[in-house]
C-alpha atoms as a PDB file:
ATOM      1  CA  UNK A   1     -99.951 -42.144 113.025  1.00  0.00           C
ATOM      2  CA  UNK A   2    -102.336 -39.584 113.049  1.00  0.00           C
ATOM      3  CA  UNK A   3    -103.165 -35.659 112.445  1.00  0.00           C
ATOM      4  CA  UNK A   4    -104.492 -34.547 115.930  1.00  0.00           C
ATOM      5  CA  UNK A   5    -104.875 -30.811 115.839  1.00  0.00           C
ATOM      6  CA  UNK A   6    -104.549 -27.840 112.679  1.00  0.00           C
ATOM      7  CA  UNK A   7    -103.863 -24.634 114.193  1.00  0.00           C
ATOM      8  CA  UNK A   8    -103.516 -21.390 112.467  1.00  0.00           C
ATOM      9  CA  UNK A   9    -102.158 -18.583 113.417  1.00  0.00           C
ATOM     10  CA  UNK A  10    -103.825 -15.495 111.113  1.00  0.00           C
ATOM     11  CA  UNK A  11    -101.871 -12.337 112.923  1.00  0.00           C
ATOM     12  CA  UNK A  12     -98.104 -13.443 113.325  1.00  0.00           C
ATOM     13  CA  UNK A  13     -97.396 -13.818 117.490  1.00  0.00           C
ATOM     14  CA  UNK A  14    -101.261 -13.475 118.094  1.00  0.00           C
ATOM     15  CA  UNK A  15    -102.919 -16.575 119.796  1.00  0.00           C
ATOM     16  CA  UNK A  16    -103.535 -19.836 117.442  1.00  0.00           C
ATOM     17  CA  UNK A  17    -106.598 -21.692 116.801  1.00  0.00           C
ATOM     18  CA  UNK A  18    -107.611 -24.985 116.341  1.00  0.00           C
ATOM     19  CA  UNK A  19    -109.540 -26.106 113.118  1.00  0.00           C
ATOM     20  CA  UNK A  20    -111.114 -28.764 111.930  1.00  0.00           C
ATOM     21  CA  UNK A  21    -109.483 -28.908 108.628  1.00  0.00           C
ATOM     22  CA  UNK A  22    -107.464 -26.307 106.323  1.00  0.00           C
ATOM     23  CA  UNK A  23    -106.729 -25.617 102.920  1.00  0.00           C
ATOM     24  CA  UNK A  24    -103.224 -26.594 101.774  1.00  0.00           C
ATOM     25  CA  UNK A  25    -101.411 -23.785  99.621  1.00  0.00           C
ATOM     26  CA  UNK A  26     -97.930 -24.120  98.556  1.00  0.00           C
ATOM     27  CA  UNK A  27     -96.889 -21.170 100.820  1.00  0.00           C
ATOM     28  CA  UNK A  28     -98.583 -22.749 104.136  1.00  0.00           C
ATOM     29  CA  UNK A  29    -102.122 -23.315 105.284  1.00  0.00           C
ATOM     30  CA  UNK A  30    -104.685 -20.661 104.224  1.00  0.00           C
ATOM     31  CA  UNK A  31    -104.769 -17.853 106.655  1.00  0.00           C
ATOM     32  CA  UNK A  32    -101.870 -18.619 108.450  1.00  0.00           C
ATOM     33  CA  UNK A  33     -99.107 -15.518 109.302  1.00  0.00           C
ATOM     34  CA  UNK A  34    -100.338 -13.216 106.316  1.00  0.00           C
ATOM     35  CA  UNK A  35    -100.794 -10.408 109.086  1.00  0.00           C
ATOM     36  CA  UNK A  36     -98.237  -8.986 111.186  1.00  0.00           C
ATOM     37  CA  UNK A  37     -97.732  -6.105 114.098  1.00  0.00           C
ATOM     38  CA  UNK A  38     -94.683  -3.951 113.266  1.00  0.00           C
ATOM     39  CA  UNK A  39     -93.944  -0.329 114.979  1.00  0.00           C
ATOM     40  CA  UNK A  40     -93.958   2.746 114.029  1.00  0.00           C
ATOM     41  CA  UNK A  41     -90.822   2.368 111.507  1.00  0.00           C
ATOM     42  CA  UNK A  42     -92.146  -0.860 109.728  1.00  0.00           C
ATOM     43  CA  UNK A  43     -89.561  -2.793 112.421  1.00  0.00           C
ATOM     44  CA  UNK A  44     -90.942  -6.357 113.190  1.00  0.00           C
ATOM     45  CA  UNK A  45     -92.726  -6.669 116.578  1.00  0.00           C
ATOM     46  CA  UNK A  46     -93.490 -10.146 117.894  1.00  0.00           C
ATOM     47  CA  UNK A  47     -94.432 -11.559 121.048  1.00  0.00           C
ATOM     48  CA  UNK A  48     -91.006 -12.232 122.152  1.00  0.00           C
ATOM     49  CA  UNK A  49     -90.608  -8.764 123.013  1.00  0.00           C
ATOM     50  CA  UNK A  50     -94.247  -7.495 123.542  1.00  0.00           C
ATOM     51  CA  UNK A  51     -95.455 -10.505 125.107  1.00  0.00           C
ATOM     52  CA  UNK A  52     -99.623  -9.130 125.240  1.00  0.00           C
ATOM     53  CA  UNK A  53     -99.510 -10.221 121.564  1.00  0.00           C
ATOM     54  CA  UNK A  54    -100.010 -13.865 122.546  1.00  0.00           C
ATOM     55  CA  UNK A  55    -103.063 -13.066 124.319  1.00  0.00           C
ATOM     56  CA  UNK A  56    -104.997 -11.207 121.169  1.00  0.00           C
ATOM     57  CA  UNK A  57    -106.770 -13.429 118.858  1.00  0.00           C
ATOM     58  CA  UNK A  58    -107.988 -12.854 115.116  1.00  0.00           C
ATOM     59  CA  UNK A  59    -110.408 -15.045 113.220  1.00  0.00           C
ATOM     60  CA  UNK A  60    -109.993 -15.051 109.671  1.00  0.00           C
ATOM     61  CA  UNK A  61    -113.689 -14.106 107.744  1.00  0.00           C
ATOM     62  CA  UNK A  62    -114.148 -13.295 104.304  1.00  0.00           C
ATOM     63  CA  UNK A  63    -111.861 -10.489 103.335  1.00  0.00           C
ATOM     64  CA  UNK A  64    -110.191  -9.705 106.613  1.00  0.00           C
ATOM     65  CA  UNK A  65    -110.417 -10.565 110.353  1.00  0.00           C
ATOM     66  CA  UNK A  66    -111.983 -10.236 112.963  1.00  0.00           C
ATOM     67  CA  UNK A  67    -109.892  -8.965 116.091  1.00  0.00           C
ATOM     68  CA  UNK A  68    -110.432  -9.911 119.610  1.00  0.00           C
ATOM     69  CA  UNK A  69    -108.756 -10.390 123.423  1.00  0.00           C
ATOM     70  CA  UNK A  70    -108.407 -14.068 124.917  1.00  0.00           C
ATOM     71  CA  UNK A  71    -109.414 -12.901 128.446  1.00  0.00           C
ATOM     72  CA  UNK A  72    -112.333 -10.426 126.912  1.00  0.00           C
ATOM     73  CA  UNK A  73    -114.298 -12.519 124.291  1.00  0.00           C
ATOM     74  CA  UNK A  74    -118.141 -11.143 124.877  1.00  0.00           C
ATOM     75  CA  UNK A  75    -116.600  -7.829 123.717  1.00  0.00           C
ATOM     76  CA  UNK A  76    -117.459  -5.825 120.423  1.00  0.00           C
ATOM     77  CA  UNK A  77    -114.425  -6.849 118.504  1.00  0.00           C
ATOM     78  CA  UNK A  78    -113.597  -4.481 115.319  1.00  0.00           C
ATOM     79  CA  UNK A  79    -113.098  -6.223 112.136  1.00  0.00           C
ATOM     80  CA  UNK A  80    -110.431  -5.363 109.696  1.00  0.00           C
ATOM     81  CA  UNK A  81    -110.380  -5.847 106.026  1.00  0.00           C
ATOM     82  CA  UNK A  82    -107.513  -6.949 103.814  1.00  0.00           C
ATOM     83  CA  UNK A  83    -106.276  -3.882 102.940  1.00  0.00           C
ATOM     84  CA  UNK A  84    -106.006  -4.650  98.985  1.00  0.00           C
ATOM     85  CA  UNK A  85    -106.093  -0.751  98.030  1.00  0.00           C
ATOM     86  CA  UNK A  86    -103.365   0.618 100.967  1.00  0.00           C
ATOM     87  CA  UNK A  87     -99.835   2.291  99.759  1.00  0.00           C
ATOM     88  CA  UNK A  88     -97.377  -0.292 100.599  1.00  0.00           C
ATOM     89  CA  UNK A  89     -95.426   0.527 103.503  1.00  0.00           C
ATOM     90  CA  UNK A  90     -91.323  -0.460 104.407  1.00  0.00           C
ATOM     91  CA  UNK A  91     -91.479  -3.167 106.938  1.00  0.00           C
ATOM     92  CA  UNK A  92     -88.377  -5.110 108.060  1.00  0.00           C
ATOM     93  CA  UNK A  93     -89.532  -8.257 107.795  1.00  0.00           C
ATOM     94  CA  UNK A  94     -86.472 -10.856 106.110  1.00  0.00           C
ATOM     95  CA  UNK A  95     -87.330 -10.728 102.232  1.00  0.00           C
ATOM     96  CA  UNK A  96     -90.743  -9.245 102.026  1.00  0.00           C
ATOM     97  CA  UNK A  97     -89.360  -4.904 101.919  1.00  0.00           C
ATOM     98  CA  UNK A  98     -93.198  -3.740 102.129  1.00  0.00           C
ATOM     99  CA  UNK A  99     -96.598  -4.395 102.709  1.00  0.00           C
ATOM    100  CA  UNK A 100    -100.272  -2.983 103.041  1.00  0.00           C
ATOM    101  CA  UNK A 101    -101.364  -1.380 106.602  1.00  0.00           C
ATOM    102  CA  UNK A 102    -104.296  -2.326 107.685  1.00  0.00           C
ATOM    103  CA  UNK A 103    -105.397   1.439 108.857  1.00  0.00           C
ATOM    104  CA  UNK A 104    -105.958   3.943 111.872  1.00  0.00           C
ATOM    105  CA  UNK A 105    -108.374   1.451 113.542  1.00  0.00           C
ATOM    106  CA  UNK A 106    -106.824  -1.586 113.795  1.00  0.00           C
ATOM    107  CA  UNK A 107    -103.656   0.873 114.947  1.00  0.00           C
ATOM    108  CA  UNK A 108    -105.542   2.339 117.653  1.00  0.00           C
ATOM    109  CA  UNK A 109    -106.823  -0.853 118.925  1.00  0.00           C
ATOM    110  CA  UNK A 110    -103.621  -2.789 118.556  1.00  0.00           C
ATOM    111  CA  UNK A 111    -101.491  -0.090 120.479  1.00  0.00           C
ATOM    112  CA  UNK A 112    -104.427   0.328 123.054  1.00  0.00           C
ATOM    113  CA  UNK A 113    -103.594  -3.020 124.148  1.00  0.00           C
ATOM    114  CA  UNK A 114    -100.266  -3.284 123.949  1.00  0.00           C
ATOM    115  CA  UNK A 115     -99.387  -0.163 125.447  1.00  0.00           C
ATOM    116  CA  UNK A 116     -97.105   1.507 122.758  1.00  0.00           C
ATOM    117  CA  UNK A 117     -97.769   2.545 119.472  1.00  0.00           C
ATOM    118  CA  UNK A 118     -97.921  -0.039 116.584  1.00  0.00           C
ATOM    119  CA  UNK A 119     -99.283  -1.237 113.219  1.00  0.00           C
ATOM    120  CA  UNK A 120    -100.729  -4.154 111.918  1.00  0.00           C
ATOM    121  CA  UNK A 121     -99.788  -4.644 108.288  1.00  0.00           C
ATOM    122  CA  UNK A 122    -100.653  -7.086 105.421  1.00  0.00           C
ATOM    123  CA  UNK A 123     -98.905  -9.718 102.887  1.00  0.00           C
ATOM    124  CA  UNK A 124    -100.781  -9.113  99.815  1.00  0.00           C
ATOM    125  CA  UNK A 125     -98.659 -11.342  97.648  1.00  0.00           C
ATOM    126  CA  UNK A 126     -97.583 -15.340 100.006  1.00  0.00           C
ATOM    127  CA  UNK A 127     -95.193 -16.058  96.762  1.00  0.00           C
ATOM    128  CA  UNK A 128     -92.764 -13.178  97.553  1.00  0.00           C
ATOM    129  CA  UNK A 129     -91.303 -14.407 100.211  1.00  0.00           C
ATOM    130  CA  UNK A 130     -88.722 -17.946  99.343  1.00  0.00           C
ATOM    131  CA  UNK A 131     -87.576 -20.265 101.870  1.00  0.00           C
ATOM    132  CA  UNK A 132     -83.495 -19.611 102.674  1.00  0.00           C
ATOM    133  CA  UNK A 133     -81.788 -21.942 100.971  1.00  0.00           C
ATOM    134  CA  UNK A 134     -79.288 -22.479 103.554  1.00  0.00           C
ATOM    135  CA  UNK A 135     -82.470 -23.855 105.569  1.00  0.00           C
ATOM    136  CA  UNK A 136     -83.211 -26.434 102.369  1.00  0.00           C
ATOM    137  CA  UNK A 137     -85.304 -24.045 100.462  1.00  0.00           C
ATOM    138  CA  UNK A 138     -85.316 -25.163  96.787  1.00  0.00           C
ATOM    139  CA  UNK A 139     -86.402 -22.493  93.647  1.00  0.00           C
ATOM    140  CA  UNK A 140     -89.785 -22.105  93.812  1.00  0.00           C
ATOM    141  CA  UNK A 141     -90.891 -22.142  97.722  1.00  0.00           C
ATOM    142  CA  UNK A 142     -92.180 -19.832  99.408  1.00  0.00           C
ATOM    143  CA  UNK A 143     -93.692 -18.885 102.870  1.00  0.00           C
ATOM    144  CA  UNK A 144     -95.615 -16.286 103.878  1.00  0.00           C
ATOM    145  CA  UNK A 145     -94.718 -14.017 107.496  1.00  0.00           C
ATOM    146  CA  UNK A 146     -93.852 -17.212 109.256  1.00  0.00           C
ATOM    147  CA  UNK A 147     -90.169 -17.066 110.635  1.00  0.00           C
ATOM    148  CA  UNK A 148     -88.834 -19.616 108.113  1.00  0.00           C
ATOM    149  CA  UNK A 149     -91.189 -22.270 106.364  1.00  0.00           C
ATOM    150  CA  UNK A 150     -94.396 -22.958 105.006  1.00  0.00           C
ATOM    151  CA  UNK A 151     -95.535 -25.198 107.773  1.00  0.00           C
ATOM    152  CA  UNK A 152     -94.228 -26.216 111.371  1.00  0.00           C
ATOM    153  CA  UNK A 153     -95.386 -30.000 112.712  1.00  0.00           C
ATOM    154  CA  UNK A 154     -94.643 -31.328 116.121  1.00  0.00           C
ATOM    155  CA  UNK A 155     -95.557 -34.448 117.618  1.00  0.00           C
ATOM    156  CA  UNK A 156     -97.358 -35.787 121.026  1.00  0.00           C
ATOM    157  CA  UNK A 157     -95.111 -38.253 121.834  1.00  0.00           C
ATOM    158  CA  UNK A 158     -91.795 -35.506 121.362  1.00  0.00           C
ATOM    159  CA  UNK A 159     -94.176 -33.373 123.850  1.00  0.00           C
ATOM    160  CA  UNK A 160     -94.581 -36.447 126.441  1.00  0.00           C
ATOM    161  CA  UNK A 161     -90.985 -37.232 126.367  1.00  0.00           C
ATOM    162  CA  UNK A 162     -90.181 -33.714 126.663  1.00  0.00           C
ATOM    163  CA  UNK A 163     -92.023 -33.689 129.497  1.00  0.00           C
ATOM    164  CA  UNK A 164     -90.957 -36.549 130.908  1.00  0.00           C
ATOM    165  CA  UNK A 165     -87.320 -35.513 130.698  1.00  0.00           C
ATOM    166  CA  UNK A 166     -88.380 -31.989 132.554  1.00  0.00           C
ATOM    167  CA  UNK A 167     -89.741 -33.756 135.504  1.00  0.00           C
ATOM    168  CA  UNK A 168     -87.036 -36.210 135.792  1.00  0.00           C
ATOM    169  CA  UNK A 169     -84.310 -32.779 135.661  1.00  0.00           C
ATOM    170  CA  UNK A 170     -86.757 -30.980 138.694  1.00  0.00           C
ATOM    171  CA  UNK A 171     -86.627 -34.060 140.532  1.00  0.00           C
ATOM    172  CA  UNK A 172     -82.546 -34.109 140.087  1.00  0.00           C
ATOM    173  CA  UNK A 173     -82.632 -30.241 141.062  1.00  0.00           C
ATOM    174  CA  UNK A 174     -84.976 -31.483 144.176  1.00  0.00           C
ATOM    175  CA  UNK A 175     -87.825 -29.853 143.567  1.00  0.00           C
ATOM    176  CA  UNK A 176     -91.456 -32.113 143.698  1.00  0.00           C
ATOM    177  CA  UNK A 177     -93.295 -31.337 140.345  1.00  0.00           C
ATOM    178  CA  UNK A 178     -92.779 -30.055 136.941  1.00  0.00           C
ATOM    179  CA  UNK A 179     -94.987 -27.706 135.004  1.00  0.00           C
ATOM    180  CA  UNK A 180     -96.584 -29.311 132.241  1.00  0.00           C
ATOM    181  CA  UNK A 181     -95.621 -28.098 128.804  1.00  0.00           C
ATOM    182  CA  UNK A 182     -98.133 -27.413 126.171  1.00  0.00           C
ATOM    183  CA  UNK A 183     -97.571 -28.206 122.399  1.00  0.00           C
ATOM    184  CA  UNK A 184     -99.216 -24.207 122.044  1.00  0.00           C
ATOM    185  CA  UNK A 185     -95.883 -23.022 123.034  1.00  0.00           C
ATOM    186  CA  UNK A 186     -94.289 -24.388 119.840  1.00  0.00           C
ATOM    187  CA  UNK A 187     -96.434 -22.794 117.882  1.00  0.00           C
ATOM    188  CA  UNK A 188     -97.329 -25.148 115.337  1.00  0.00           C
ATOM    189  CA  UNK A 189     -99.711 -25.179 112.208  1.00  0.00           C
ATOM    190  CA  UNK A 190     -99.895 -29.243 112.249  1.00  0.00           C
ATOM    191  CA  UNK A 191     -99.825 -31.523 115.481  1.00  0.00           C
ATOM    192  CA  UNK A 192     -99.842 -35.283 115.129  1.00  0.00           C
ATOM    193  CA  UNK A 193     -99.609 -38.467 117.750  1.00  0.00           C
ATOM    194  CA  UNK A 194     -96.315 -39.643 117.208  1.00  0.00           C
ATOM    195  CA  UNK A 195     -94.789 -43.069 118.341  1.00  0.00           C
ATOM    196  CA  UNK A 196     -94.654 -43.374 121.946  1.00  0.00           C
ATOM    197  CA  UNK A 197     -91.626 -45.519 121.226  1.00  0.00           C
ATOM    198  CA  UNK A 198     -89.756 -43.191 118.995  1.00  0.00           C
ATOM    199  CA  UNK A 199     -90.234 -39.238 120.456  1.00  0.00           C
ATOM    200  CA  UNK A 200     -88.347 -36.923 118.187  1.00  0.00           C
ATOM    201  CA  UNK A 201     -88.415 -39.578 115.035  1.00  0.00           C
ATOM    202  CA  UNK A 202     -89.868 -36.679 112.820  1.00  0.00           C
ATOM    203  CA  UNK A 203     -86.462 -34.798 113.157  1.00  0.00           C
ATOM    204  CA  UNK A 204     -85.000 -38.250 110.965  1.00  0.00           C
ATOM    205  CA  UNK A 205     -88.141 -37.889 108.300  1.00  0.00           C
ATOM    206  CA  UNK A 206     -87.132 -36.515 104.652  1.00  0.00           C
ATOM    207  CA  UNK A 207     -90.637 -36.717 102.714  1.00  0.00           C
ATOM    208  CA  UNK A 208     -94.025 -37.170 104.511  1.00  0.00           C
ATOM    209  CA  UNK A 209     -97.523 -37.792 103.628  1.00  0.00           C
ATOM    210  CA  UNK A 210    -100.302 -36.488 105.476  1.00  0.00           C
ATOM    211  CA  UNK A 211    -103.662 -37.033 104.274  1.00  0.00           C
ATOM    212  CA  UNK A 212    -103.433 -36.568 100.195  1.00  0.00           C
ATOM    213  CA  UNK A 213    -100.660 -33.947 100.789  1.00  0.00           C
ATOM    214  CA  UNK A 214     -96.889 -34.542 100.482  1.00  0.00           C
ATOM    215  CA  UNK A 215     -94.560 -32.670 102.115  1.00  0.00           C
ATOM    216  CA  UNK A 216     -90.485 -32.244 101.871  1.00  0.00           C
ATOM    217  CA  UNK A 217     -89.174 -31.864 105.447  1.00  0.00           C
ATOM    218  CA  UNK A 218     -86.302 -29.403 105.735  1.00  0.00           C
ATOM    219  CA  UNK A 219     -85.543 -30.345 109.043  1.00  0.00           C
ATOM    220  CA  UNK A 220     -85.664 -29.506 112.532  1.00  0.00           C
ATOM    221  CA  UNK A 221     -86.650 -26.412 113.793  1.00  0.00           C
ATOM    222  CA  UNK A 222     -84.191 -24.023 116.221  1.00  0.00           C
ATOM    223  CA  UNK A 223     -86.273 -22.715 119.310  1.00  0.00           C
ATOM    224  CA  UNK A 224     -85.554 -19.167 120.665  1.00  0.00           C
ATOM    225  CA  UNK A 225     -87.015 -17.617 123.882  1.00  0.00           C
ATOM    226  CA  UNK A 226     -90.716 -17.036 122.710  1.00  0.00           C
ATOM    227  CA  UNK A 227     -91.210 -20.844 124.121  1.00  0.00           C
ATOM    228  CA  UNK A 228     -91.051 -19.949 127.405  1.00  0.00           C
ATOM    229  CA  UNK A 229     -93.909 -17.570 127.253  1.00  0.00           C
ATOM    230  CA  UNK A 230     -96.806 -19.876 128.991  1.00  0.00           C
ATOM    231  CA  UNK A 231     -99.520 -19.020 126.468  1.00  0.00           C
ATOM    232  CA  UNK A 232    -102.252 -18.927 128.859  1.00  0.00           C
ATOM    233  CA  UNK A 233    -100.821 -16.421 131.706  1.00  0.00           C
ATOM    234  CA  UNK A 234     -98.461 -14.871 129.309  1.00  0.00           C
ATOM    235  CA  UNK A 235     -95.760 -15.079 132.522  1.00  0.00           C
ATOM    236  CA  UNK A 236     -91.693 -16.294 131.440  1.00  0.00           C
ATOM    237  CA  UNK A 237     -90.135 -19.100 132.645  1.00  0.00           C
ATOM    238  CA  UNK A 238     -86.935 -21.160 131.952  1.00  0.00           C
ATOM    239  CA  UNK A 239     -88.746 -23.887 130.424  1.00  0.00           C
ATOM    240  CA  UNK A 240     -88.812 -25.459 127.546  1.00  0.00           C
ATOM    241  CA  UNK A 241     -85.355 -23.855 127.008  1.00  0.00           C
ATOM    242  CA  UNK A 242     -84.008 -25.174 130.114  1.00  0.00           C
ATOM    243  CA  UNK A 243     -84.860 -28.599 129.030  1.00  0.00           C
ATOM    244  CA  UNK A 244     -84.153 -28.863 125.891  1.00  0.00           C
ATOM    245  CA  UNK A 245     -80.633 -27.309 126.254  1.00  0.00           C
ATOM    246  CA  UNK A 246     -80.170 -30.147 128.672  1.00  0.00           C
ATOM    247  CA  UNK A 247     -80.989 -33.080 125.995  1.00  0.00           C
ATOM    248  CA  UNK A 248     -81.715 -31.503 122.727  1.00  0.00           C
ATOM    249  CA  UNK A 249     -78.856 -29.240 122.225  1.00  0.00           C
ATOM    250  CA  UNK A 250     -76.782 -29.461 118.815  1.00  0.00           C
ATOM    251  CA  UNK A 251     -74.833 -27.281 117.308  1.00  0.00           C
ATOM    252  CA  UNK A 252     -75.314 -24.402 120.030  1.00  0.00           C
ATOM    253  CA  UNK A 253     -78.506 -24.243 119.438  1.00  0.00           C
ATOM    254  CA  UNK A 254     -82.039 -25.771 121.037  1.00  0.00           C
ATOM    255  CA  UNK A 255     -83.986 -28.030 118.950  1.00  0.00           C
ATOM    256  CA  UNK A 256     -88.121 -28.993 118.539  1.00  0.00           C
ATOM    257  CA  UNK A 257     -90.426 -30.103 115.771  1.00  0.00           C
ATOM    258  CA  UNK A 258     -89.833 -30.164 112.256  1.00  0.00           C
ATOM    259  CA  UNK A 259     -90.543 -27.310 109.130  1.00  0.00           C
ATOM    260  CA  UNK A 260     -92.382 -28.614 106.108  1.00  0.00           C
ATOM    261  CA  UNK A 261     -92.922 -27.409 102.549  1.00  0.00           C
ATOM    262  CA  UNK A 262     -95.572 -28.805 100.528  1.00  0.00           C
ATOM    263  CA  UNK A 263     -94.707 -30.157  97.557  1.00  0.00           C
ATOM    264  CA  UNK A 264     -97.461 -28.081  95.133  1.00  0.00           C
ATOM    265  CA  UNK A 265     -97.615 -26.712  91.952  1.00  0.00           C
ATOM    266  CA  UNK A 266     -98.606 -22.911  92.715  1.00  0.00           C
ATOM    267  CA  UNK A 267    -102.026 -23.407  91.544  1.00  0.00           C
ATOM    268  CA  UNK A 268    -102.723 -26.447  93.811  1.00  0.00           C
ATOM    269  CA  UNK A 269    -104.930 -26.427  96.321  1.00  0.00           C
ATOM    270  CA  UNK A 270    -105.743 -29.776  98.899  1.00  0.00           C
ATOM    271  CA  UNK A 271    -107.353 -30.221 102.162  1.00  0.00           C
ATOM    272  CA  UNK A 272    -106.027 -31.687 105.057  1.00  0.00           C
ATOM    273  CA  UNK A 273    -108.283 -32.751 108.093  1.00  0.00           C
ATOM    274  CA  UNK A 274    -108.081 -33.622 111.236  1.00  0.00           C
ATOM    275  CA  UNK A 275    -107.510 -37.204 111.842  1.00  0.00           C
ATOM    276  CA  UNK A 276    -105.894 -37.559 108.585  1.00  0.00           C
ATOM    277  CA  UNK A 277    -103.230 -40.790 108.384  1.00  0.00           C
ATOM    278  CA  UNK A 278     -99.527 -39.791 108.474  1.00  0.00           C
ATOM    279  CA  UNK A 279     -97.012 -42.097 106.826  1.00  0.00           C
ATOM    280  CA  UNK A 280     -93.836 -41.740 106.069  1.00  0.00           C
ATOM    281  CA  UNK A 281     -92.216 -41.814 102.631  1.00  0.00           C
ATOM    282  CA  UNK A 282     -88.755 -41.410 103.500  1.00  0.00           C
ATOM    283  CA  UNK A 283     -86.248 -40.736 106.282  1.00  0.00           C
ATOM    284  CA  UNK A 284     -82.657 -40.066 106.148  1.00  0.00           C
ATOM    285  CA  UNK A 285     -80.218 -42.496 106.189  1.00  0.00           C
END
C-alpha cells in the first residue's frame, strides 16, 4: 500500500489542499486546523452550519496565510499574519478556552462572504489541546482545532466500495445512477490506496507505519452531516449518510476512515511524502 494524497486543511471547515509532502508534528501535520472562524461570542462556526466556508481557501506562507475564494482565484486575496501579539479571546472550542484573533481585516473579509458577522481566530500553542481519552487519547497527545485527533486517514478502496454499495442501494430504490462520492468530503489529512480486496481493513489496524512515521490508530472515525456537503457546489444531499447508515452503522452512529496520533517525542519532527509505503505493524485481534 501506498500514500496517494496529503491534504491540509490550514482554516478549520475552509477548503483542503493537496501537497506534495508535509511535516509530521506530534499534534498533526504542520499547518493543518491551527485557524478557525468563530462568531461574534467566540462560539465555534464550521461549515456544517455556514456551508460558504467550504468554498474559501487559505494557503499557509511564512507567518500567516494567505486568504482566497475557490470560484474567484485571479482576485487580490488579503494575507493575514499569525497574530502572535493579539489579547487572547474566549472561544468555545472543546479544551482550548481562548485564542488570538486574527484582526478587523480578516473579520471584514470573512463576514463579507459569509454573510453574517464572524472572526477568524488563532491556536498559538498545538500542545494545549489533548486527545479525549474516552476516544484512546493517552497522556501526552495532543491535537490542534481538528474535531478530535491529530490526523484523519481514509482509504481508496473504502471510497470504491462505498461507492459501489451507493449505486447498488439507487438501483434497489430504482433510480439509474449514483453520484460519485469524493474522498474531499471526508476531510482527510492522509489518503492512501487501500486493498481492493479488503475496503474498510484500516478500521481493524492498531499501529501503522507510513513512510518513517509510526502512528497509534485510535480507531474509526464517527461521521456527522458535514459529509453531505458536495465540496465543489457546496449543495446537501443524503449521501454519504444515507449509505453508510445502510452498511456502516454501529452503535447508532455512522462510521468512515480512521484517526491517527503519531507516536513523537514533542520535539520530533519527520516528513512524510507522497507515495510513501504503508505497512502495517499491528491490527486488533
Amino acid at each position: 500500500m501506498r500514500l496517494t494524497r496529503i491534504r491540509i486543511h490550514p482554516v478549520k471547515s475552509f477548503a483542503g489542499a493537496d501537497h506534495t509532502s508535509a511535516r509530521v508534528l506530534p499534534w498533526g501535520l504542520e499547518g493543518d486546523r491551527r485557524w478557525a472562524v468563530v462568531d461574534a461570542d467566540g462560539a465555534l462556526v464550521t461549515a456544517r452550519e455556514a456551508h460558504g466556508l467550504l468554498g474559501l481557501t487559505a494557503e499557509p506562507v511564512a507567518g500567516g496565510l494567505v486568504l482566497g475564494e475557490r470560484e474567484r482565484p485571479g482576485d487580490s486575496p488579503p494575507r493575514v499574519e499569525a497574530p502572535t501579539d493579539a489579547a487572547p479571546v474566549p472561544v468555545t472550542q472543546s479544551r482550548q478556552g481562548t485564542a488570538l484573533p486574527a484582526g478587523p481585516g480578516a473579520d471584514t473579509w470573512l463576514s463579507e462572504r459569509i454573510g453574517r458577522p464572524l472572526r477568524l481566530v488563532w491556536q498559538p500553542d498545538p500542545t494545549v489541546r489533548t486527545v479525549k481519552p474516552e476516544l484512546g487519547g493517552l497522556p501526552g497527545d495532543r491535537v490542534t482545532l481538528a474535531d478530535a485527533a491529530p490526523l484523519l486517514l481514509a482509504s481508496e478502496a473504502s471510497v470504491a466500495k462505498l461507492n459501489e454499495l451507493a449505486l447498488q442501494d439507487a438501483i434497489d430504490r430504482g433510480e439509474t445512477d449514483a453520484p460519485p462520492l469524493v474522498v474531499e468530503r471526508f476531510r482527510p489529512n492522509l489518503v492512501i490506496d487501500g486493498d481492493p480486496r479488503a475496503p474498510f481493513a484500516e478500521e481493524t489496524w492498531e499501529l501503522v507505519r507510513i513512510g518513517g512515521v509510526r502512528f497509534r490508530v485510535l480507531g474509526p472515525c464517527d461521521r456527522c452531516v458535514m459529509t453531505t456537503i458536495d465540496p465543489e457546489t457546496l449543495e446537501t444531499g443524503k449521501e454519504p449518510i444515507r449509505t453508510l447508515a445502510r452498511h456502516r452503522r454501529r452503535d447508532g452512529k455512522t462510521w468512515f476512515g480512521i484517526w491517527l496520533v503519531p507516536e513523537l517525542e514533542a520535539s520530533d519532527v519527520d516528513v512524510l511524502d507522497v507515495g510513501d509505503p504503508v505497512e502495517v505493524l499491528r491490527e486488533s485481534a
